[in-house]
Protein backbone atom coordinates (compact mmCIF):
# COMPACT_ATOMS: atom_id res chain seq x y z
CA UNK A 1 118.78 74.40 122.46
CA UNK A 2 117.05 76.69 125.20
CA UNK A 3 115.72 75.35 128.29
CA UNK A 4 112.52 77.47 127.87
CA UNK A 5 110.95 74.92 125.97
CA UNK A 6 107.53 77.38 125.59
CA UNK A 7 109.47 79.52 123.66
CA UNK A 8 110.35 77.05 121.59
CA UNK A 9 106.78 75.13 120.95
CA UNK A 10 105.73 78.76 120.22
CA UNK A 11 108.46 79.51 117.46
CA UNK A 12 107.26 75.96 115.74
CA UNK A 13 103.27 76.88 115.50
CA UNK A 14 104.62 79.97 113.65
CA UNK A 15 106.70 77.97 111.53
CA UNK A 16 104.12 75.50 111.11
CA UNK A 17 101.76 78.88 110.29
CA UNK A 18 103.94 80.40 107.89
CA UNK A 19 104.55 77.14 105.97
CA UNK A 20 100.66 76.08 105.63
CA UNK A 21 100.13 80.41 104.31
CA UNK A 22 102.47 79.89 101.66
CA UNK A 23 101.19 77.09 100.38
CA UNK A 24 97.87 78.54 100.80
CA UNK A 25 99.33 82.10 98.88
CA UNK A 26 101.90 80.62 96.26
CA UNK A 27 101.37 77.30 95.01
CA UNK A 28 98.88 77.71 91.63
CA UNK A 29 98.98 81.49 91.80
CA UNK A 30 99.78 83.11 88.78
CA UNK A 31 102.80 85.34 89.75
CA UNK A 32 104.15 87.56 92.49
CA UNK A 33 102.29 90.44 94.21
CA UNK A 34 99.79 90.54 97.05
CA UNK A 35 100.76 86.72 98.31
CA UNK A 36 104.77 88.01 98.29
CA UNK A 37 103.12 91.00 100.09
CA UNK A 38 101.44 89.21 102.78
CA UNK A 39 103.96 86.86 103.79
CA UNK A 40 106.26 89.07 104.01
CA UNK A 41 104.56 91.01 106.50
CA UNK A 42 103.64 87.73 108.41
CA UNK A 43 106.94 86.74 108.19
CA UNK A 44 108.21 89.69 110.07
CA UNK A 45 105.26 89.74 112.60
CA UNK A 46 106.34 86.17 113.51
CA UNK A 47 109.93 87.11 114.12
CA UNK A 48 108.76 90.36 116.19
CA UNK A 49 106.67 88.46 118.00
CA UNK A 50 108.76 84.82 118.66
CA UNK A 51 111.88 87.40 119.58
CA UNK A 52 111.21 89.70 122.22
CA UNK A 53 114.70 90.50 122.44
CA UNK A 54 114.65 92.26 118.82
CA UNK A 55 112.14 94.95 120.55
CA UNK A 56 114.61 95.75 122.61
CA UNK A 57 117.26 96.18 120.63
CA UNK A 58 118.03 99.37 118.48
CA UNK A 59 119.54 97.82 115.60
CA UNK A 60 117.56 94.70 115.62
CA UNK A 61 114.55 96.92 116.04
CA UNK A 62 115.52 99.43 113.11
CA UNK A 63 115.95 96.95 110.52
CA UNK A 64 112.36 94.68 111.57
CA UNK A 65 110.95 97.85 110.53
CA UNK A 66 112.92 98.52 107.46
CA UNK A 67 111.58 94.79 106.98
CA UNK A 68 108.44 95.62 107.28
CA UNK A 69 108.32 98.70 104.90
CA UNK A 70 109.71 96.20 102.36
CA UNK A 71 107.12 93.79 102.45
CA UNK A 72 104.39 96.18 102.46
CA UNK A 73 106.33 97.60 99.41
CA UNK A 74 106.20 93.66 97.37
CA UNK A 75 102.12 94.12 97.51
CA UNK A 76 102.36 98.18 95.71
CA UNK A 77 104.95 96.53 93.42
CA UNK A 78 106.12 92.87 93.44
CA UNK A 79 110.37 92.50 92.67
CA UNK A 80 113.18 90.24 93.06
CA UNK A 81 115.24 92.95 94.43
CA UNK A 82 112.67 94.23 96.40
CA UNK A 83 112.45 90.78 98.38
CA UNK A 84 116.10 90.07 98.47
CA UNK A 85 116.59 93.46 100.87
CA UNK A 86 113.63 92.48 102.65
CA UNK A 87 114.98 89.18 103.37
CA UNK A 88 118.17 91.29 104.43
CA UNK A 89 116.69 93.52 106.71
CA UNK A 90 115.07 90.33 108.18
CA UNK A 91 118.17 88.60 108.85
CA UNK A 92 119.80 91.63 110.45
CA UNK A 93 117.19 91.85 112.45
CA UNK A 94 117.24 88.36 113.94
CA UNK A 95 121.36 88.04 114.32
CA UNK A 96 121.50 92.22 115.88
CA UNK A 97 120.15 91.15 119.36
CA UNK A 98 123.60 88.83 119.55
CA UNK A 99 125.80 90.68 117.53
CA UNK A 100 128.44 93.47 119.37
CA UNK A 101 127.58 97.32 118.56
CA UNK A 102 129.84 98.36 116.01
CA UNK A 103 130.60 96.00 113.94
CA UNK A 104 131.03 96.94 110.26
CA UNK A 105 130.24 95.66 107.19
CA UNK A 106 132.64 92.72 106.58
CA UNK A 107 131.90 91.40 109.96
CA UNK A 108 128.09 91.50 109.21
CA UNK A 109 128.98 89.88 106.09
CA UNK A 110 130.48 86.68 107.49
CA UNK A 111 128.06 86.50 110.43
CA UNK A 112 125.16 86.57 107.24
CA UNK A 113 126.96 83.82 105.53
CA UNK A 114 127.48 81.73 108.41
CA UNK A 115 123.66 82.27 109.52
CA UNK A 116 122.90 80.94 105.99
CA UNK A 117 125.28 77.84 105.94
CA UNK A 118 123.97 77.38 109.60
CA UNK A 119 120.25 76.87 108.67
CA UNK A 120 120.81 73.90 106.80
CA UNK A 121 121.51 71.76 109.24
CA UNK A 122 119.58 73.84 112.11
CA UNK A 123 116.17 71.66 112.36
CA UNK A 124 118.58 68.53 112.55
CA UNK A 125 120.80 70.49 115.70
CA UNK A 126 117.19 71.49 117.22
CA UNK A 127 115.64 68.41 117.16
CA UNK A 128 118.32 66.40 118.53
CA UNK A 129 118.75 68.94 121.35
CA UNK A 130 115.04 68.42 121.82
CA UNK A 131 115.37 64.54 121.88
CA UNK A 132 117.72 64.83 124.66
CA UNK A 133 116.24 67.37 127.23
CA UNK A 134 112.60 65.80 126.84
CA UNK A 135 114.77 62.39 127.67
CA UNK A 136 115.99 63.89 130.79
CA UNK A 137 112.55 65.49 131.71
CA UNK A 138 111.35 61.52 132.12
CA UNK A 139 107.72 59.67 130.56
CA UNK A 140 105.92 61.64 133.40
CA UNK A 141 106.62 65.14 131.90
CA UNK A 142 106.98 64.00 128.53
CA UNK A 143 103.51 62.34 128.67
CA UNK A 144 102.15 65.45 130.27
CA UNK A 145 103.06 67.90 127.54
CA UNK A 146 102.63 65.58 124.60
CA UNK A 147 98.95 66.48 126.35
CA UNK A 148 99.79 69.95 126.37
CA UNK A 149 101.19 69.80 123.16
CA UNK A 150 97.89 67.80 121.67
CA UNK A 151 95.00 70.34 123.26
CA UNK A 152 95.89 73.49 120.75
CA UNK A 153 96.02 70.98 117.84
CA UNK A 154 92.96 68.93 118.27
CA UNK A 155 90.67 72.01 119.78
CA UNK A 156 91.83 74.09 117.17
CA UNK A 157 91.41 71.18 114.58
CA UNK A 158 87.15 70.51 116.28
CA UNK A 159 86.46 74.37 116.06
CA UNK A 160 87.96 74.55 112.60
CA UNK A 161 86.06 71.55 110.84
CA UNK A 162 82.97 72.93 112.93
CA UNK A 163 83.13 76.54 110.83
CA UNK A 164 84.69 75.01 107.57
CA UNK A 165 80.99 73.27 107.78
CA UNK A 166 79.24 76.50 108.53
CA UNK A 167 80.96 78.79 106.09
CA UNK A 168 81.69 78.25 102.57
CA UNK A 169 84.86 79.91 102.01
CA UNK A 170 86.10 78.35 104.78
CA UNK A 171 85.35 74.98 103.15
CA UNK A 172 86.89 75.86 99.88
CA UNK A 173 89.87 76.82 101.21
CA UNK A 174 90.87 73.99 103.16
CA UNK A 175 90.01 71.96 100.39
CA UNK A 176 92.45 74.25 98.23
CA UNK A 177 95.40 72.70 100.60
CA UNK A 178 93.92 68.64 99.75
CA UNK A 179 97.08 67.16 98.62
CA UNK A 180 95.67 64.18 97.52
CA UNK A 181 98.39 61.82 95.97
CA UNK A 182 101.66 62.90 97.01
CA UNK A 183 103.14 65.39 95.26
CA UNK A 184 107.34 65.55 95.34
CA UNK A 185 107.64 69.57 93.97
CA UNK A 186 104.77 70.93 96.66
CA UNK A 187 106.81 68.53 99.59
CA UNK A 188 110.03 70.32 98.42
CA UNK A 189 108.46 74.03 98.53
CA UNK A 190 107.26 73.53 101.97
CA UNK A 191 110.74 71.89 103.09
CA UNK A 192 112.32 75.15 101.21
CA UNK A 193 109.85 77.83 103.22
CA UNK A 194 110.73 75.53 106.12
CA UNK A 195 114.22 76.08 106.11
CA UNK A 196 114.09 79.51 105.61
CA UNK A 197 111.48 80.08 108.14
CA UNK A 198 113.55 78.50 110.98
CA UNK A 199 116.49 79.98 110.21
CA UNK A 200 115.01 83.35 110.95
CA UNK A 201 112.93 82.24 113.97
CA UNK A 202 115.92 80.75 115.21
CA UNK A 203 118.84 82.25 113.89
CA UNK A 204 122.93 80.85 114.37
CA UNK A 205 125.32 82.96 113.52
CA UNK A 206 129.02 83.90 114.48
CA UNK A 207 130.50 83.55 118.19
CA UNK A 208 133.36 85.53 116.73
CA UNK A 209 134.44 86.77 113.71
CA UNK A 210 137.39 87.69 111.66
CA UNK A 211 138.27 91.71 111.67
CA UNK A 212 138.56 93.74 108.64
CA UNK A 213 141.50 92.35 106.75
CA UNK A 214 144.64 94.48 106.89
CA UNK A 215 144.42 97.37 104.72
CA UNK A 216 146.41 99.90 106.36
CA UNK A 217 150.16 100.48 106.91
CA UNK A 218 153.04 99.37 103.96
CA UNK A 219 152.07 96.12 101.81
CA UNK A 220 155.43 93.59 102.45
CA UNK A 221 155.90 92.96 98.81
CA UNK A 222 159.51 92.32 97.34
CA UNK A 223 160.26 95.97 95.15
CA UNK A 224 157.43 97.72 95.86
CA UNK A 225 158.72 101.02 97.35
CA UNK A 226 157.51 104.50 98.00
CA UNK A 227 160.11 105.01 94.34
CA UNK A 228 157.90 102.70 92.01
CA UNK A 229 155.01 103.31 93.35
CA UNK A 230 155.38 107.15 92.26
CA UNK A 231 157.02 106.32 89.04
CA UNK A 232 153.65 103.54 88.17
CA UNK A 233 151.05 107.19 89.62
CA UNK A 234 153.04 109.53 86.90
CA UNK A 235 152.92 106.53 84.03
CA UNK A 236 149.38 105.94 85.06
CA UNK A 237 148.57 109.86 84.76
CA UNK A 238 150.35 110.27 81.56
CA UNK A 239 148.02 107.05 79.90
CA UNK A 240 144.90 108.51 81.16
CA UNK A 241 145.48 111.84 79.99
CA UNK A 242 145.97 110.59 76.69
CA UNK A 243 142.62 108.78 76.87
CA UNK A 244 141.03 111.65 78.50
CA UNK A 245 142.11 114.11 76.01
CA UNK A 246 140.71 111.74 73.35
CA UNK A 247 137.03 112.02 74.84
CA UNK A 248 137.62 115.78 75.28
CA UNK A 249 138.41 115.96 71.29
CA UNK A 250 136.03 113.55 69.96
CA UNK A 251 133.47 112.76 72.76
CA UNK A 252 133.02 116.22 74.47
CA UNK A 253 133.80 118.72 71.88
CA UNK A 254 132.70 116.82 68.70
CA UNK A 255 135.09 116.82 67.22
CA UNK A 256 135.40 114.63 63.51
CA UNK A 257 136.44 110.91 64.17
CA UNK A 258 139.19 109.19 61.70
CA UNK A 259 138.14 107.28 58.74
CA UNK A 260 136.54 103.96 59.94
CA UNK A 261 135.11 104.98 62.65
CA UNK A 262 131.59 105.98 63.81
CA UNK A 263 130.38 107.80 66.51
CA UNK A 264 128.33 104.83 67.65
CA UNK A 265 131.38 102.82 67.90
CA UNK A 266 133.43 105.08 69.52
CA UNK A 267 130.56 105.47 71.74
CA UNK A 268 129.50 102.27 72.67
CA UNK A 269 132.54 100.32 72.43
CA UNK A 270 134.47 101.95 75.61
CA UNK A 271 132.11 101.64 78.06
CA UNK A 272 132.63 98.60 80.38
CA UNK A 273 136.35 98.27 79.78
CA UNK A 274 136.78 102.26 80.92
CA UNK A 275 134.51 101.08 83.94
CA UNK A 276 136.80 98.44 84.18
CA UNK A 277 140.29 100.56 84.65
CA UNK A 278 138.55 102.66 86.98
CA UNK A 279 137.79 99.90 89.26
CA UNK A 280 141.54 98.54 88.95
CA UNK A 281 143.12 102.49 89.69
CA UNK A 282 140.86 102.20 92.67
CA UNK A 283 142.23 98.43 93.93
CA UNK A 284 145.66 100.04 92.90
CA UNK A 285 145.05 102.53 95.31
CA UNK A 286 143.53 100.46 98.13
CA UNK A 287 146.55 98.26 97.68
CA UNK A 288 149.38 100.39 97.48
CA UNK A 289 148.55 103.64 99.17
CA UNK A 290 147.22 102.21 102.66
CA UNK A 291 146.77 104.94 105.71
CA UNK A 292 150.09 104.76 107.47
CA UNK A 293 152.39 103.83 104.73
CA UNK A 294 155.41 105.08 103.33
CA UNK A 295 153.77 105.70 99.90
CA UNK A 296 150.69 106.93 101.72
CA UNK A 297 153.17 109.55 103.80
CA UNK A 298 154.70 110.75 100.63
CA UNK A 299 153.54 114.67 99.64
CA UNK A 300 154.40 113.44 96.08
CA UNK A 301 152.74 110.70 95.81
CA UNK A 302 149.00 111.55 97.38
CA UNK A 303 149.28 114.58 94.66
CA UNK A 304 150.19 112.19 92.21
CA UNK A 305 147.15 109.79 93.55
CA UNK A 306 145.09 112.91 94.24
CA UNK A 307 145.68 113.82 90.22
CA UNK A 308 145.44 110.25 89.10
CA UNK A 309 141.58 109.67 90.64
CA UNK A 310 140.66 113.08 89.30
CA UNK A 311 141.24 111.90 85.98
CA UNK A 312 139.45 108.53 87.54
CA UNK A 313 136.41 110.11 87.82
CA UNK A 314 136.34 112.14 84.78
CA UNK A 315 136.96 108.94 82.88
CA UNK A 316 133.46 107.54 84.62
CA UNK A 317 132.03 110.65 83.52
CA UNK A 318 133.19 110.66 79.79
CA UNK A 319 131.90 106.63 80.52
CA UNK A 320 128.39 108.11 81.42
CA UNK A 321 128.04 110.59 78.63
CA UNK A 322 128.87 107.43 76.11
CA UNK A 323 126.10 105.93 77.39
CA UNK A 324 123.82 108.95 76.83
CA UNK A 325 124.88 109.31 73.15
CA UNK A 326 124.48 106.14 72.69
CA UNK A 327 121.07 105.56 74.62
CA UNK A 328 120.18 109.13 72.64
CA UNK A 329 120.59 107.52 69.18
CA UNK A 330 119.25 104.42 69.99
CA UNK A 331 116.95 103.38 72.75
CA UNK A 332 117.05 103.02 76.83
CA UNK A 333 116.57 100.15 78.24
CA UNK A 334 116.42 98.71 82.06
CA UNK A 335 120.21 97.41 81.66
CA UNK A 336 121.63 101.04 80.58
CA UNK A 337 119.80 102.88 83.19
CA UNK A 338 121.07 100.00 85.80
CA UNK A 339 124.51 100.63 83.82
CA UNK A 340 124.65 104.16 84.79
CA UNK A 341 123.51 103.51 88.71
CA UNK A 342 126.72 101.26 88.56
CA UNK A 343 129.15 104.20 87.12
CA UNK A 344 127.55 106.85 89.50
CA UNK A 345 128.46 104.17 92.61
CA UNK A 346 131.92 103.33 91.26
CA UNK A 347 132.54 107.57 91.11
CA UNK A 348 131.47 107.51 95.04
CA UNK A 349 133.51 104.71 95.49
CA UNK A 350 137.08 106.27 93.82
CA UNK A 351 136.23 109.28 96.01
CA UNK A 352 135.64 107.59 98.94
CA UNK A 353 139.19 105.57 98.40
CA UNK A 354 140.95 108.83 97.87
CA UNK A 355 138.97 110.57 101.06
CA UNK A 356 139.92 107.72 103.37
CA UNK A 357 143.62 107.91 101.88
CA UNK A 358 144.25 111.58 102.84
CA UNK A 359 142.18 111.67 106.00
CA UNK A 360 143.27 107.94 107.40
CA UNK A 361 140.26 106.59 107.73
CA UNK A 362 140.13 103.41 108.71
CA UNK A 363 139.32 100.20 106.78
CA UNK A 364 135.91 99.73 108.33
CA UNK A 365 134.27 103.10 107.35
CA UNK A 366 135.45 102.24 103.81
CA UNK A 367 133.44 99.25 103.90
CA UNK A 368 130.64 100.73 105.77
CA UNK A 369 130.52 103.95 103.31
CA UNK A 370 129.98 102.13 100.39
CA UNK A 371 127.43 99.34 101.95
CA UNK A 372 125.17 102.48 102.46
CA UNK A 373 125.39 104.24 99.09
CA UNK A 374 124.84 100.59 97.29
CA UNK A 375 122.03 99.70 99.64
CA UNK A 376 120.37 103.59 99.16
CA UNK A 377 120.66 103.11 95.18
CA UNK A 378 119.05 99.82 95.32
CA UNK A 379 116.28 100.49 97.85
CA UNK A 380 115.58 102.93 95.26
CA UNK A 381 115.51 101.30 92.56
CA UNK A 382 113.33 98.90 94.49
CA UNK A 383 110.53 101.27 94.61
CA UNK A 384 111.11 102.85 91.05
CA UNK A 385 110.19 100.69 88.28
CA UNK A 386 113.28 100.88 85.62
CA UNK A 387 111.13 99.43 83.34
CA UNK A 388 108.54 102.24 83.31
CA UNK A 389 111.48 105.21 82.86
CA UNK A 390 112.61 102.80 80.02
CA UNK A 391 109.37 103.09 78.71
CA UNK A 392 108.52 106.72 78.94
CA UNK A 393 111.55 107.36 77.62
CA UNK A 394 111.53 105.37 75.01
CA UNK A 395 108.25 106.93 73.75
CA UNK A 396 109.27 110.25 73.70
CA UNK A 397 111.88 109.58 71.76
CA UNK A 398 110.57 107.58 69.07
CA UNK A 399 110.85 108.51 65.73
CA UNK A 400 107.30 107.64 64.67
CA UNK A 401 106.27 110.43 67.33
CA UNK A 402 108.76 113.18 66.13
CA UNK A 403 111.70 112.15 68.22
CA UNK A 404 115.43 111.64 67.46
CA UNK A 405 115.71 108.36 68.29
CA UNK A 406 115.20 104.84 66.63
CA UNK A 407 111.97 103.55 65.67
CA UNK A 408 109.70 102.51 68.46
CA UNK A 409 110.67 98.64 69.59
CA UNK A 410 107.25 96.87 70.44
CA UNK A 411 108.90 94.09 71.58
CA UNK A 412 110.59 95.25 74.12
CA UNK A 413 107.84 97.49 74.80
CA UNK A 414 106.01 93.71 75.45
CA UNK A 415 108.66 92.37 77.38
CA UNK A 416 108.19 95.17 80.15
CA UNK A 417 104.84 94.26 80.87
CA UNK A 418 102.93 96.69 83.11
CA UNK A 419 105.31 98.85 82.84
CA UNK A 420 104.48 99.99 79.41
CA UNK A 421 100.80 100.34 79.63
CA UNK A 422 100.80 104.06 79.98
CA UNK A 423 103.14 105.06 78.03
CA UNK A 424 102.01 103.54 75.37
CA UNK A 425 98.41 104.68 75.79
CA UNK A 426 99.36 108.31 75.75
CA UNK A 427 100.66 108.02 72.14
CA UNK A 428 97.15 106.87 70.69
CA UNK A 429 95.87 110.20 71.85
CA UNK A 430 98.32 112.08 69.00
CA UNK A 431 97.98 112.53 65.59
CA UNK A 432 100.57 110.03 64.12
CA UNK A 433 100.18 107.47 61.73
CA UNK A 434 97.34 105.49 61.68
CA UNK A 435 99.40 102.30 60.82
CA UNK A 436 101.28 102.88 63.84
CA UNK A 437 98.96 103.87 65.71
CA UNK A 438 97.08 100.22 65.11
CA UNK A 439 100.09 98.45 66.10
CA UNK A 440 100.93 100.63 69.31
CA UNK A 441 97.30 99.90 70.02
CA UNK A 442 97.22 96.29 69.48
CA UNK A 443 100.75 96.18 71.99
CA UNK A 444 98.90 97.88 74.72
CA UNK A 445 95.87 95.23 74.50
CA UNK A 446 98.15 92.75 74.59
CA UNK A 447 99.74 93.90 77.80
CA UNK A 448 96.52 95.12 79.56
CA UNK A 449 94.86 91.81 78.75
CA UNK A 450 98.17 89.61 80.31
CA UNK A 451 98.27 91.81 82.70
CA UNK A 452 94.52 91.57 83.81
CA UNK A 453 94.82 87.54 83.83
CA UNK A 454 97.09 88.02 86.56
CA UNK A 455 95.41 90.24 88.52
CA UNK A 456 92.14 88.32 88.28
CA UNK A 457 94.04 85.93 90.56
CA UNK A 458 93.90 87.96 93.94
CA UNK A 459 97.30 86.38 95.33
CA UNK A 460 99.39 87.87 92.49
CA UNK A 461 97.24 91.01 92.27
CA UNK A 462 99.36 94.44 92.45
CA UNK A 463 98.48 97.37 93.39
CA UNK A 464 100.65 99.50 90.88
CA UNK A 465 99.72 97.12 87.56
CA UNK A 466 95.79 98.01 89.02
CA UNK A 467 96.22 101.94 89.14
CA UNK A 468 97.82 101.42 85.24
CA UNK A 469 94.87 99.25 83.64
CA UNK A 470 92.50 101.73 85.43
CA UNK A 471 93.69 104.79 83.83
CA UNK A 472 94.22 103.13 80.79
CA UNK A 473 90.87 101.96 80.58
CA UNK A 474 89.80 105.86 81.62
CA UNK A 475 91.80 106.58 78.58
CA UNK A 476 91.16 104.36 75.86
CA UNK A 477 87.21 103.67 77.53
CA UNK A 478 88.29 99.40 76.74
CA UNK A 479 88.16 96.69 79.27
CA UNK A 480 91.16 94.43 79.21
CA UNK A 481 90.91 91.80 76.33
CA UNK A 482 93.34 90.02 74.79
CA UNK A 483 93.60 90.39 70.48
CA UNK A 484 93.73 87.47 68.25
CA UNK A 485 97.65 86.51 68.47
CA UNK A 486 98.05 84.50 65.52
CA UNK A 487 97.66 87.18 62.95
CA UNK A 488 100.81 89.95 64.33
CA UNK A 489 103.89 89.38 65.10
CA UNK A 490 105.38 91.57 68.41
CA UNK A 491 105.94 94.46 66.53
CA UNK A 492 102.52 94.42 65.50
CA UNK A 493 103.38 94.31 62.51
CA UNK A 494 100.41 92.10 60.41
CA UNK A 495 101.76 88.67 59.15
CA UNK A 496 101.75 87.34 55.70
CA UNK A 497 98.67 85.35 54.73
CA UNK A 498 99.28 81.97 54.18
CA UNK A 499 99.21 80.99 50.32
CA UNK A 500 96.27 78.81 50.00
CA UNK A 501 97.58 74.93 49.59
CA UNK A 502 98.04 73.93 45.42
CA UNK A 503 96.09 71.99 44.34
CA UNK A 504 97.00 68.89 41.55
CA UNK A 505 96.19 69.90 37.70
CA UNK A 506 94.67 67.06 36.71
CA UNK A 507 96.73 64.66 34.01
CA UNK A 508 94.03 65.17 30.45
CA UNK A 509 95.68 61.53 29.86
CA UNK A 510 94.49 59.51 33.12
């Protein structure tokens, strides 16, 4: 607990502030978007402004603004991911002005978890500090700012009942926060945002903390010698080639599969396990072929490794183009395009392995140099909407509009959301069949109609979902209204009447 108790009282009214705004911004709103926006952004401005020390700081200072970029990012377009690296940057932020220059990822990593364990039990560890030094400040002092603690709070509360009474809004909003009979779940959210809050205003993380674990010089294991560990890299290169030249013959070139088999199969089946022994060659190497030892020393053996991650990566290639084919003769979806951001990063990764193995670089820039390309690919795909390439995609390819791919799936075209509003308004402007045409049409009312409910509510409003219903009202020249449900299923497909209920023949002998 800090002596400079203003400090302190200062960090609690923004605690205090940030609690009552999300209540005010969350609870009853109909989803994420400008409320996630806002507090993000106040969330940030508190810690810049309750930490001095961040402004200061280079580190600290770079990621409060990456912070800040983030949350302005949740009101464009509202994501999980999207707040999860804003929460990140956040905690960086408020741990950096403590933390030694240098440090690489794993050390950031433990002093992240330990910040996180930490604010569990921080309010408890603040208050009792707080007990104690207002005990040895005496009643005098504690009497005189319990006074200074009350002006704010009852000036602030006169002036505020004197405009809630004078303005309207005012008046409706603090009646919006009326709990009226206690109510468990809203208690719980505001001892959640609480929590979370504090632990950023007042961060605890790590005095010290462990180094990189060993990953250099030879690995003490009974047999392993610079011997088998050449004799496992030939073995391993004579396996893979046969694999290899299997996707050259049948995947690459085109070549005609054996009875039983389809292309799909071949295609789709291989996918995650070859992603799979990829990851494993590169452990193999990280475990076996450490900077400094006497494998690592070996000419032999770094070509044999050299050869080995070569045939690595065009595995994770032939990987990639499976997914194509298959994505080619079926659909795309946000999982296969996520799928293929994971096989580009494990390709960095395998040549990152094999570039710290023949230039000794040291465990830390291993860590580090991955941590960047994972957190570039999924700031990106925080601002790019997967769902929206699905759906483009998806469109173009559709058989119903001339493509070589499936049939177009309207239900997954519904589960986007948003996302498939434009797309799926460009088709009604081509000539294609009218039947399909009705039920592409009746999709995109559904989604412009759920997606207008929620932006009638101005805390979940977004600003990307607005810019889509406005062009496709520009296009289509409708307002947002949802269809009659009852009557299509979600392919928009028309449902079977129901057969009118029998009624009894009546008996000629009663």
């Amino acid at each position: 607990m800090p002596t400079r108790l203003p400090s302190f009282w200062i960090k609690v009214a923004l605690a205090l502030g940030l609690v009552l705004g999300a209540d005010l911004l969350f609870v009853g709103a109909l989803g994420a978007g400008l409320n996630l926006g806002l507090f993000s952004l106040a969330f940030a401005a508190a810690l810049g402004l309750s930490n001095p020390a961040i402004r200061r700081h280079r580190l600290a200072l770079i990621a409060l603004t990456a912070a800040g970029l983030l949350a302005a990012l949740q009101i464009e377009r509202a994501s999980v991911l999207g707040w999860l690296l804003f929460a990140l940057a956040l905690a960086v932020a408020a741990l950096a002005p403590r933390a030694p220059a240098g440090d690489d990822g794993w050390r950031w990593a433990q002093r992240l978890v330990a910040g996180g364990v930490k604010a569990l039990i921080g309010p408890a560890l603040d208050l009792r500090a707080l007990l104690k030094a207002r005990a040895r400040r005496g009643p005098v002092k504690i009497a005189v700012a319990i006074v200074g603690a009350l002006l704010p709070l009852v000036g602030g509360a006169v002036f505020l009942g004197l405009f809630a009474a004078a303005n309207p809004v005012i008046e409706a909003q603090l009646g919006a926060i009326y709990l009226g009979e206690p109510d468990p779940p809203r208690l719980i959210f505001w001892a959640v945002v609480g929590v979370v809050v504090w632990a950023v205003l007042r961060p605890r993380g790590l005095r010290r903390t462990f180094r990189t674990p060993g990953l250099d010089g030879d690995l003490d294991i009974p047999g392993v010698t610079t011997a088998s560990v050449a004799v496992s890299l030939a073995l391993f290169n004579l396996i893979f080639a046969v694999q290899n030249a299997l996707d050259i013959a049948f995947l690459w070139s085109g070549a005609g599969l054996p009875p039983g088999v389809t292309f799909a199969d071949y295609a789709h089946r291989g996918a995650y396990p070859l992603i799979a022994t990829a990851i494993l060659a590169g452990l193999f190497v990280l475990a076996f072929l450490r900077p400094g030892s006497a494998s690592a020393g070996s000419r032999g053996v770094r070509m044999l490794v050299t050869v080995w991650i070569a045939q690595n990566l065009f595995l994770v290639a032939s990987t990639a183009l499976r997914t194509l084919d298959y994505i080619d003769a079926y659909s795309l979806t946000r999982m296969r395009l996520a799928a293929l951001l994971w096989m580009a990063l494990v390709a960095l990764g395998l040549v990152l392995i094999t570039w710290r193995l023949l230039r000794a670089k040291s465990a830390g820039w291993l860590i580090n140099a991955n941590l960047l390309a994972a957190g570039l690919v999924l700031a990106a795909c925080s601002v790019v909407d997967l769902g929206s390439i699905a759906a483009a995609w998806n469109v173009r390819h559709a058989r119903e509009v001339g493509g070589r791919g499936v049939n177009l799936d309207l239900c997954y075209m519904r589960s986007l959301g948003g996302a498939a509003v434009v797309p799926l308004t460009r088709i009604e402007h081509g000539g294609y069949d009218p039947a399909f045409l009705e039920r592409v049409a009746f999709t995109r009312r559904v989604l412009m109609a759920e997606v207008a409910e929620r932006q009638a509510d101005w805390r979940s409003w977004r600003w990307r979902d607005a810019r889509r219903i406005a062009w496709a009202e520009l296009n289509v020249y409708e307002t947002p209204a949802m269809p009659d449900l009852r009557g299509r299923d979600c392919h928009g497909y028309l449902r079977p009447a129901a057969a009118p209920p029998l009624t009894p023949t009546p008996n000629p002998g009663t």
